[in-house]
Protein backbone atom coordinates (compact mmCIF):
# COMPACT_ATOMS: atom_id res chain seq x y z
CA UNK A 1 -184.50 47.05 91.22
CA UNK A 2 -185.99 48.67 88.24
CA UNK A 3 -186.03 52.34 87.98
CA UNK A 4 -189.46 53.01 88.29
CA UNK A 5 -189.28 51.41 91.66
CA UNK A 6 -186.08 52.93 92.94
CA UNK A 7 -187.68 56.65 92.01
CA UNK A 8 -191.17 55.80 93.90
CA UNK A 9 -189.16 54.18 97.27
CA UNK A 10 -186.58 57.01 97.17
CA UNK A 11 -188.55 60.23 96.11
CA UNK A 12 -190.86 61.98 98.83
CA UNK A 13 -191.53 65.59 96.70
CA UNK A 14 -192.74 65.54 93.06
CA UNK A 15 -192.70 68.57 91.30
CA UNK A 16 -195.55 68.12 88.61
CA UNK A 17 -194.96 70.16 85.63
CA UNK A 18 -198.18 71.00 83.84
CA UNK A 19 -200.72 70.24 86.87
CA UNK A 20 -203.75 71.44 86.38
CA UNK A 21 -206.32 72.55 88.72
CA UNK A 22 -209.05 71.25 86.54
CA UNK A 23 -209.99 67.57 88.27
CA UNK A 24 -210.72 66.31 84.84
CA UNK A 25 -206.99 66.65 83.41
CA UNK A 26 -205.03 63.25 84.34
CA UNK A 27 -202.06 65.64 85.70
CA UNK A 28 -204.44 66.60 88.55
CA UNK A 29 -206.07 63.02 88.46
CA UNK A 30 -202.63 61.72 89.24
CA UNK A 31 -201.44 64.32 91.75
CA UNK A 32 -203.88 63.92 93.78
CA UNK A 33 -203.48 60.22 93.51
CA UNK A 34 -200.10 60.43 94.32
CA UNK A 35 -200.96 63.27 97.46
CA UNK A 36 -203.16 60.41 98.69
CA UNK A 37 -200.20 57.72 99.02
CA UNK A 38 -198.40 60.23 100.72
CA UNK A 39 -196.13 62.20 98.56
CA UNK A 40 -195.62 66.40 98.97
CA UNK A 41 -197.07 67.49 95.78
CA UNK A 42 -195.62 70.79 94.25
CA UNK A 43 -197.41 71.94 91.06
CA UNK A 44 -195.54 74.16 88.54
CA UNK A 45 -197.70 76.13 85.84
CA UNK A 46 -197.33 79.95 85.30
CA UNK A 47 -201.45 79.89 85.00
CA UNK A 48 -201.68 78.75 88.51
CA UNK A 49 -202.07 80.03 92.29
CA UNK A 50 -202.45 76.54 93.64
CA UNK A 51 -203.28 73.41 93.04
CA UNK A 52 -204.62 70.76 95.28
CA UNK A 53 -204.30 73.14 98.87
CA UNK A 54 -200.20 73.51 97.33
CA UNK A 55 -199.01 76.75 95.99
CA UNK A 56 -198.24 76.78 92.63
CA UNK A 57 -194.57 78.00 90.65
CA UNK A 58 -194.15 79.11 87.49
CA UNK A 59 -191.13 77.43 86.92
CA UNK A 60 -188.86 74.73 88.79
CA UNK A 61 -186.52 77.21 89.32
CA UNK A 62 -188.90 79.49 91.04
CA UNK A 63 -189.27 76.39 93.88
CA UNK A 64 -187.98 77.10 97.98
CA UNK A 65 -187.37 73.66 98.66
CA UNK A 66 -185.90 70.42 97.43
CA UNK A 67 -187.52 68.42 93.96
CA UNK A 68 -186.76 64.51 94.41
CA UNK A 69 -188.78 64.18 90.82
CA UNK A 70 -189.87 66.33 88.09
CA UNK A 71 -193.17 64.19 86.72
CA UNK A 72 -193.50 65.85 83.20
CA UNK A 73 -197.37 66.55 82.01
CA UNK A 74 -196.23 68.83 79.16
CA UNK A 75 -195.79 68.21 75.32
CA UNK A 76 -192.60 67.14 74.21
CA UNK A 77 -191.47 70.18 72.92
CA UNK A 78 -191.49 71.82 76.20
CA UNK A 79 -189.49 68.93 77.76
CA UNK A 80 -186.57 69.35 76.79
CA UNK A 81 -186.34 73.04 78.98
CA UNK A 82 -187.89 71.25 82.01
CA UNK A 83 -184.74 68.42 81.88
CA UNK A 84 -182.29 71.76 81.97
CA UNK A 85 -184.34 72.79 84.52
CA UNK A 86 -184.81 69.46 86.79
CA UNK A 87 -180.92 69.30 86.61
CA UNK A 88 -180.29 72.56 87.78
CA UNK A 89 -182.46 72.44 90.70
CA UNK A 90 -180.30 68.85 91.24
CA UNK A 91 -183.80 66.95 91.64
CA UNK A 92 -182.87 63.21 91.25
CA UNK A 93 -185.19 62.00 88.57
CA UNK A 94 -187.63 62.74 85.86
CA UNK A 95 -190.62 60.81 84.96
CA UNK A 96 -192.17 61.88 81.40
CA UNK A 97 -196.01 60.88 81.16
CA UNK A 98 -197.58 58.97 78.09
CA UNK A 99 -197.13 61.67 75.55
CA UNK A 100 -194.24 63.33 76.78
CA UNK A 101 -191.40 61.81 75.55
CA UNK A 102 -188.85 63.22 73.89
CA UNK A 103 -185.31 61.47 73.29
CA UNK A 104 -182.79 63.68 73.04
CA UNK A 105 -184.05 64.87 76.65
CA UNK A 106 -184.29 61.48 77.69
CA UNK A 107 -180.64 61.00 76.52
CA UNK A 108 -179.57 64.32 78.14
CA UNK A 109 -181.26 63.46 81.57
CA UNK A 110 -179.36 60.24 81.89
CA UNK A 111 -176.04 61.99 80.50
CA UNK A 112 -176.66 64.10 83.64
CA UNK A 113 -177.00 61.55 86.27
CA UNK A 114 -180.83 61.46 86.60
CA UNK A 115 -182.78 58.26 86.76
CA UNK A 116 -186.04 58.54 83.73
CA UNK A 117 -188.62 56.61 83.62
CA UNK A 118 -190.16 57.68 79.89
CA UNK A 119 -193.44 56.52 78.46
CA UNK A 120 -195.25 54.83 81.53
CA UNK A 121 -197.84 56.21 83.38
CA UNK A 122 -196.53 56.83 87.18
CA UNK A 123 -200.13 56.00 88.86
CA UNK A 124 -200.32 52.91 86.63
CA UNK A 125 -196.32 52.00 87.67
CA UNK A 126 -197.38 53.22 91.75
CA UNK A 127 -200.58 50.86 92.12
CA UNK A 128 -198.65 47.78 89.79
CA UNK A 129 -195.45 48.37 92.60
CA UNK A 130 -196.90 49.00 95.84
CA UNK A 131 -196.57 46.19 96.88
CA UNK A 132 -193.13 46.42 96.93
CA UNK A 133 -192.88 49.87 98.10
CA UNK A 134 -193.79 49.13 101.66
């Protein structure tokens, strides 16, 4: 099973880092996307209340509940604080966007025990897999 698919069967909430309450910004494009197919949504940026009828956190840390996946809508310079982060809150995966990568948090992610996905886009990797996520 390839990761991408093993994160989408197994994860139910998605912390989106960087979501955006502005509908034309692909993180909110792609939340609500992912909202639609049935995932809890929780978006984390310090500039927001909520975001798609969810409250919104100002950091991972800051979250009640439990994170399956961080998806990552940041630049990569910021990425390598929300991997520290997504491992202390023990979520099980992170999923860096086109445009977030960076390496040595890729490498530190997997040195940690999460599954990454780095470089595809999750909606594109959700619509290609659904079939097989039924």
């Amino acid at each position: 099973m390839s990761t991408e698919l093993e994160i989408l069967k197994s994860a139910r909430t998605i912390a989106v880092a960087g979501l955006s309450s502005h509908d034309w910004r692909p993180s909110h494009e792609i939340a609500e996307y992912l909202q639609k197919q049935g995932y809890r949504i929780i978006p984390v940026n310090p500039n927001e209340s909520e975001v798609l009828g969810e409250k919104a956190y100002a950091r991972l840390e800051d979250i009640p509940e439990k994170v399956d996946l961080v998806n990552v809508f940041r630049r990569p310079e910021f990425v390598p604080d929300l991997v520290e982060s997504a491992i202390a809150i023990g979520a099980q995966a992170v999923w860096m966007q086109p445009g977030t990568v960076h390496p040595k948090a890729v490498e530190r992610a997997q040195a940690a025990g999460l599954l990454v996905v780095a470089g595809p886009c999750i909606h594109v990797e959700h619509r290609r897999l659904k079939p097989q996520l039924s």
